[in-house]
N, C-alpha and C. Protein backbone atom coordinates (compact mmCIF):
# COMPACT_ATOMS: atom_id res chain seq x y z
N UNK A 1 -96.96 -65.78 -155.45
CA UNK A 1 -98.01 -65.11 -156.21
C UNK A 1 -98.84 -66.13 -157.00
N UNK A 2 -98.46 -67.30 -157.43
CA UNK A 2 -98.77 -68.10 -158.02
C UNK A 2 -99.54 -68.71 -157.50
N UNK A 3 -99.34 -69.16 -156.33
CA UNK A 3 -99.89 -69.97 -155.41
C UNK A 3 -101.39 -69.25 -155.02
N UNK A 4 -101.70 -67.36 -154.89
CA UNK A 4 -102.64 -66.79 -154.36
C UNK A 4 -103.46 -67.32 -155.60
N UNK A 5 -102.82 -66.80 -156.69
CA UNK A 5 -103.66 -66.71 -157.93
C UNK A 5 -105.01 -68.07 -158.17
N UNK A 6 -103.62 -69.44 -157.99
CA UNK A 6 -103.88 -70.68 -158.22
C UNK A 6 -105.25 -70.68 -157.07
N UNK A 7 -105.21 -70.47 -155.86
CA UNK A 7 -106.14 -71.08 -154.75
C UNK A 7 -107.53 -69.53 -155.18
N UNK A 8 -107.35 -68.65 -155.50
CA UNK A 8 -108.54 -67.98 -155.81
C UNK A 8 -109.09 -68.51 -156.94
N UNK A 9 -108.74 -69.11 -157.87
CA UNK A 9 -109.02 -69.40 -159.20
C UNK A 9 -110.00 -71.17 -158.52
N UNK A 10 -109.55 -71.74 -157.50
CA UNK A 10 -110.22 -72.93 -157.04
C UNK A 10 -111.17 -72.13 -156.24
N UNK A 11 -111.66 -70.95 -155.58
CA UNK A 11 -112.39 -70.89 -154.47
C UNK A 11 -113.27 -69.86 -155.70
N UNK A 12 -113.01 -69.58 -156.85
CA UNK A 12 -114.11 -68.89 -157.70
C UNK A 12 -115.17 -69.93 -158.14
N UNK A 13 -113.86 -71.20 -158.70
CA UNK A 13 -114.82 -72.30 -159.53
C UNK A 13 -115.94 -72.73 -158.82
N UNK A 14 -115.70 -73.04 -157.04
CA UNK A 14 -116.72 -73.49 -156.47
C UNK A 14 -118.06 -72.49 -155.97
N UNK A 15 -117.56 -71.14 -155.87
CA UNK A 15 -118.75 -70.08 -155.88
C UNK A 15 -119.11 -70.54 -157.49
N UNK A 16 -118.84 -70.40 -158.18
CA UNK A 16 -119.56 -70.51 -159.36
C UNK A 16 -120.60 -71.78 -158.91
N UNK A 17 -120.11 -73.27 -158.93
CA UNK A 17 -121.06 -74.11 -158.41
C UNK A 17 -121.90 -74.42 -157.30
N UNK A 18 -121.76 -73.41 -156.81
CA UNK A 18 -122.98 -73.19 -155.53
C UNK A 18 -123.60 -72.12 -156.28
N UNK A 19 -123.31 -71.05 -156.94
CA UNK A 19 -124.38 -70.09 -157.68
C UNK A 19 -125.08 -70.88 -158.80
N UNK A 20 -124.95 -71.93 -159.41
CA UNK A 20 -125.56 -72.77 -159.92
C UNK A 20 -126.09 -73.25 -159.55
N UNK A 21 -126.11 -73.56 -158.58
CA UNK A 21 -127.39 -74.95 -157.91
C UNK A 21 -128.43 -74.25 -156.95
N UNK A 22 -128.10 -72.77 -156.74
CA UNK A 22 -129.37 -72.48 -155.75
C UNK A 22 -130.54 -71.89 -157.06
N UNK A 23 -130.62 -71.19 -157.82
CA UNK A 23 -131.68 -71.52 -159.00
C UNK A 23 -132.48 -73.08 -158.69
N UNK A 24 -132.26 -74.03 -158.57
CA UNK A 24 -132.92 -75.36 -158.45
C UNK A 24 -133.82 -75.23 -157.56
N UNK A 25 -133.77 -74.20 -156.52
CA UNK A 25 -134.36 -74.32 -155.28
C UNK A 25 -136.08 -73.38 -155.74
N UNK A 26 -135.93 -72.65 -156.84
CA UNK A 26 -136.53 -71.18 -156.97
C UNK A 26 -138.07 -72.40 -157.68
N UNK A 27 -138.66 -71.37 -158.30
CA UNK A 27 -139.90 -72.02 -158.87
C UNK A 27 -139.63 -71.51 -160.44
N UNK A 28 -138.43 -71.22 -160.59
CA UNK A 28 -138.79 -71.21 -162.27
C UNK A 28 -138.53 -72.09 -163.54
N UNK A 29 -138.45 -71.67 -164.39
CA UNK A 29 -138.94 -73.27 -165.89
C UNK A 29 -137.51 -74.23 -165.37
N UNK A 30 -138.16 -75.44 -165.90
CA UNK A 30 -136.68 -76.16 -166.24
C UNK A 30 -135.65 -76.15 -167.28
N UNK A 31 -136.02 -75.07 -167.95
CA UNK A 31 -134.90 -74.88 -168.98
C UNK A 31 -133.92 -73.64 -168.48
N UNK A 32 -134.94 -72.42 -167.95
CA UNK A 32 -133.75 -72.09 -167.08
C UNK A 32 -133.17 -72.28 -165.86
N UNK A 33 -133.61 -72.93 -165.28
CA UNK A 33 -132.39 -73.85 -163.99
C UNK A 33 -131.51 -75.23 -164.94
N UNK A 34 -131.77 -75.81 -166.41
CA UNK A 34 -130.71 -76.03 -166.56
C UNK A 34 -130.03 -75.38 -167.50
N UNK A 35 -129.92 -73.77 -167.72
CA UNK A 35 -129.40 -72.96 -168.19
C UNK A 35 -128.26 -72.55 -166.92
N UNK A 36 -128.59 -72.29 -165.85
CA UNK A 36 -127.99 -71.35 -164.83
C UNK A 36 -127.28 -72.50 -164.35
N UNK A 37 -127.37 -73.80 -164.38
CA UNK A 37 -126.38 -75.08 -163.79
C UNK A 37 -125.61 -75.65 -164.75
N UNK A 38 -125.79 -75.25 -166.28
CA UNK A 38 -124.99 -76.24 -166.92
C UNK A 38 -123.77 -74.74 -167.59
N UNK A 39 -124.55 -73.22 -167.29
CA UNK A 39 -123.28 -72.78 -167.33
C UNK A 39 -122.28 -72.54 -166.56
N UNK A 40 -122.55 -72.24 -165.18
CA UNK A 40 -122.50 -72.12 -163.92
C UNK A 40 -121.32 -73.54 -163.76
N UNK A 41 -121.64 -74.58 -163.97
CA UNK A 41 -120.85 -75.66 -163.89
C UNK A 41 -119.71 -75.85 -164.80
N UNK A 42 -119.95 -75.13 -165.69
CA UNK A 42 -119.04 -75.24 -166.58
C UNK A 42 -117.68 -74.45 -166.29
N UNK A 43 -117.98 -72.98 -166.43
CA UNK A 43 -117.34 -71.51 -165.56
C UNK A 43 -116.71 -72.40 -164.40
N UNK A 44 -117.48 -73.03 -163.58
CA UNK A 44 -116.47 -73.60 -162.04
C UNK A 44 -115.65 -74.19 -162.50
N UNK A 45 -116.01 -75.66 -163.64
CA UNK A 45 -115.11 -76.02 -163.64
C UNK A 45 -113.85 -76.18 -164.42
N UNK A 46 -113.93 -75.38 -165.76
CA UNK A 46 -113.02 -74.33 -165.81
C UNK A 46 -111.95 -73.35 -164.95
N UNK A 47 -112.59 -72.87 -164.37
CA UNK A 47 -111.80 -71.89 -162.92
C UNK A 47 -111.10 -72.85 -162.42
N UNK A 48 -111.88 -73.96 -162.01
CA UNK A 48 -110.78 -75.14 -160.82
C UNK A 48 -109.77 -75.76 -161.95
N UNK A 49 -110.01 -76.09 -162.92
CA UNK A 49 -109.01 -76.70 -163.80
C UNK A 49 -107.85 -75.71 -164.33
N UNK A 50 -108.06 -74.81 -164.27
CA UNK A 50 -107.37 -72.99 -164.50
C UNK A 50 -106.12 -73.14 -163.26
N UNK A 51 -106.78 -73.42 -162.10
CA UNK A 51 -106.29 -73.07 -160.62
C UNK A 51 -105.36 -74.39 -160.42
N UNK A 52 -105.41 -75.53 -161.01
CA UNK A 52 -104.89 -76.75 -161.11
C UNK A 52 -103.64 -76.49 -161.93
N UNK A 53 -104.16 -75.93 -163.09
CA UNK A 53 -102.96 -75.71 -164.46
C UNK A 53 -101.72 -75.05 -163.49
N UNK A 54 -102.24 -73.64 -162.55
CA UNK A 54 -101.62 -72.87 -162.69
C UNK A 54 -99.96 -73.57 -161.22
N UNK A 55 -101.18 -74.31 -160.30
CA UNK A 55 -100.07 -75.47 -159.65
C UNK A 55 -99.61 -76.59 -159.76
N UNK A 56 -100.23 -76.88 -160.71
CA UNK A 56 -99.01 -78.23 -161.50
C UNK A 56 -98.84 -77.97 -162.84
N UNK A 57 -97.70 -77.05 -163.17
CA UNK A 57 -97.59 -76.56 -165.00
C UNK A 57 -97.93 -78.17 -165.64
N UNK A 58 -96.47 -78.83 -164.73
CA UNK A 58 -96.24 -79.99 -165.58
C UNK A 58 -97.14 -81.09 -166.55
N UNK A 59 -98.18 -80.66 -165.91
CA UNK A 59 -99.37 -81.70 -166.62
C UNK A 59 -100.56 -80.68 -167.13
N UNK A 60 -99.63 -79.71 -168.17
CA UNK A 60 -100.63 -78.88 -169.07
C UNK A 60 -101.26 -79.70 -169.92
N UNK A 61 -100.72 -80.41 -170.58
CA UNK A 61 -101.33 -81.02 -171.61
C UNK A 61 -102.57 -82.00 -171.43
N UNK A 62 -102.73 -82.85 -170.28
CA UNK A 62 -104.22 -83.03 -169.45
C UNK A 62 -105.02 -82.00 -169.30
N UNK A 63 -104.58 -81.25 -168.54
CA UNK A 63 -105.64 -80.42 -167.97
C UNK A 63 -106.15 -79.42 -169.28
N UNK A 64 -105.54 -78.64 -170.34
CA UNK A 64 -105.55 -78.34 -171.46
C UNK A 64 -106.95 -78.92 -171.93
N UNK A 65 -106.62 -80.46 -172.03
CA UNK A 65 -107.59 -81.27 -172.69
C UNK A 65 -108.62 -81.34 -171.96
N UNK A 66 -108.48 -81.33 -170.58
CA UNK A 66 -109.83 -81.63 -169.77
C UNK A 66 -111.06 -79.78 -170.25
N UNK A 67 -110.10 -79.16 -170.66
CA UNK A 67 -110.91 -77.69 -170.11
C UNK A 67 -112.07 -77.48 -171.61
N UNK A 68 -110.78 -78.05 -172.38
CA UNK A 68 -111.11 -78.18 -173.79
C UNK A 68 -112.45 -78.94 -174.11
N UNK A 69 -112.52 -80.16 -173.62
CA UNK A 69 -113.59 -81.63 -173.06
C UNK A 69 -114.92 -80.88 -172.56
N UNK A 70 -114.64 -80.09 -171.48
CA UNK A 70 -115.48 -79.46 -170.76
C UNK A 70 -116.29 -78.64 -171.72
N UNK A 71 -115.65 -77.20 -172.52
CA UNK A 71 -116.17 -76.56 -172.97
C UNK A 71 -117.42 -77.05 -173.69
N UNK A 72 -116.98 -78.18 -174.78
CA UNK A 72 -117.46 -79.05 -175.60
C UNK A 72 -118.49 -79.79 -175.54
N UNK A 73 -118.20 -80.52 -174.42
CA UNK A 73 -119.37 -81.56 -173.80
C UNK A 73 -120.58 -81.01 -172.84
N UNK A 74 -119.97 -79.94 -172.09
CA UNK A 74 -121.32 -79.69 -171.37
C UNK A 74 -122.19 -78.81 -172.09
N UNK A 75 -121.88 -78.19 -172.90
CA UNK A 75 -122.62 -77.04 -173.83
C UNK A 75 -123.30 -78.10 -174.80
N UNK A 76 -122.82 -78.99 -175.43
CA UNK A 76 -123.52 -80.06 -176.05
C UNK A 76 -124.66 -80.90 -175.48
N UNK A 77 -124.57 -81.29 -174.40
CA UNK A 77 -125.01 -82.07 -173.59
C UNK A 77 -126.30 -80.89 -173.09
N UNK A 78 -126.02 -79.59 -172.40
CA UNK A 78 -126.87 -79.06 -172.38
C UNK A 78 -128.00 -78.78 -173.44
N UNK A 79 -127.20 -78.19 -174.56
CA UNK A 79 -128.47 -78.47 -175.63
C UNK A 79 -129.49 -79.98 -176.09
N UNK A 80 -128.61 -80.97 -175.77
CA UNK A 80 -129.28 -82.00 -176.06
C UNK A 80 -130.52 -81.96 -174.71
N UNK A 81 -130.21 -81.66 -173.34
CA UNK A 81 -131.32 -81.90 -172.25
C UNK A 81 -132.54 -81.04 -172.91
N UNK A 82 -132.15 -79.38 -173.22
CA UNK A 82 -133.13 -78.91 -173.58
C UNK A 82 -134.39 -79.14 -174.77
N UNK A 83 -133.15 -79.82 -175.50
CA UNK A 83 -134.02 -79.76 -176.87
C UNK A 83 -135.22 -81.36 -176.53
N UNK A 84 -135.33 -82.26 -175.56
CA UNK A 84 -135.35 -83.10 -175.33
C UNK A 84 -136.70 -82.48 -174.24
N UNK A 85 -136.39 -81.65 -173.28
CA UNK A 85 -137.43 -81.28 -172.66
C UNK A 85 -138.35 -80.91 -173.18
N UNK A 86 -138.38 -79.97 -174.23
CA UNK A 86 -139.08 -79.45 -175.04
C UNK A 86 -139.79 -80.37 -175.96
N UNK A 87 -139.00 -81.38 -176.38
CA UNK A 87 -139.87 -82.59 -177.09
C UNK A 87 -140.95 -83.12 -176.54
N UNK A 88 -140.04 -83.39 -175.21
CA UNK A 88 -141.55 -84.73 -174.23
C UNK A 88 -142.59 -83.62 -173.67
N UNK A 89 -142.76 -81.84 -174.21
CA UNK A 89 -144.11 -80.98 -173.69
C UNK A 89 -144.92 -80.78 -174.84
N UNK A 90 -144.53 -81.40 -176.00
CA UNK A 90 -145.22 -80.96 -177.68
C UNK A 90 -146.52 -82.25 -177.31
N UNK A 91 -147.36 -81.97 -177.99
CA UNK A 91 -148.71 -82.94 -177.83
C UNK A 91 -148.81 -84.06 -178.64
């Protein structure tokens, strides 16, 4: 059971990152295609690090930290791209 759980939890993360990256393809702003990729990426990779936890307990305390890292940094990092785009369109 563990094992179903673990391999759906890896085959969500990566639908998540393919539903992120086709927005790139569309014609709309760049703040929302990097809205829809930097959450989108995040959610995947969460899910895959979820799906990792759940088949190797033993190294909770990495992966713990990696999910933790993740939350943190890409939500940061995203605000910094935006607030940055928005700078270099002011006159």
């Amino acid at each position: 059971m563990i094992d179903v759980l673990s391999y759906s939890c890896l085959i969500i993360g990566i639908i998540f990152w393919f539903w992120g990256t086709l927005p790139l393809l569309g014609n709309r702003s760049v703040l929302f295609k990097l809205h829809t990729l930097s959450v989108s990426d995040t959610l995947g990779s969460m899910a895959i690090i979820f799906g990792l936890l759940l088949k190797i307990p033993n190294e909770w305390p990495l992966l713990l930290l990696a999910i933790i890292t993740l939350a943190i940094w890409n939500t940061v990092l995203g605000y910094v791209l935006a607030y940055c785009s928005t700078e270099s369109e002011k006159p």
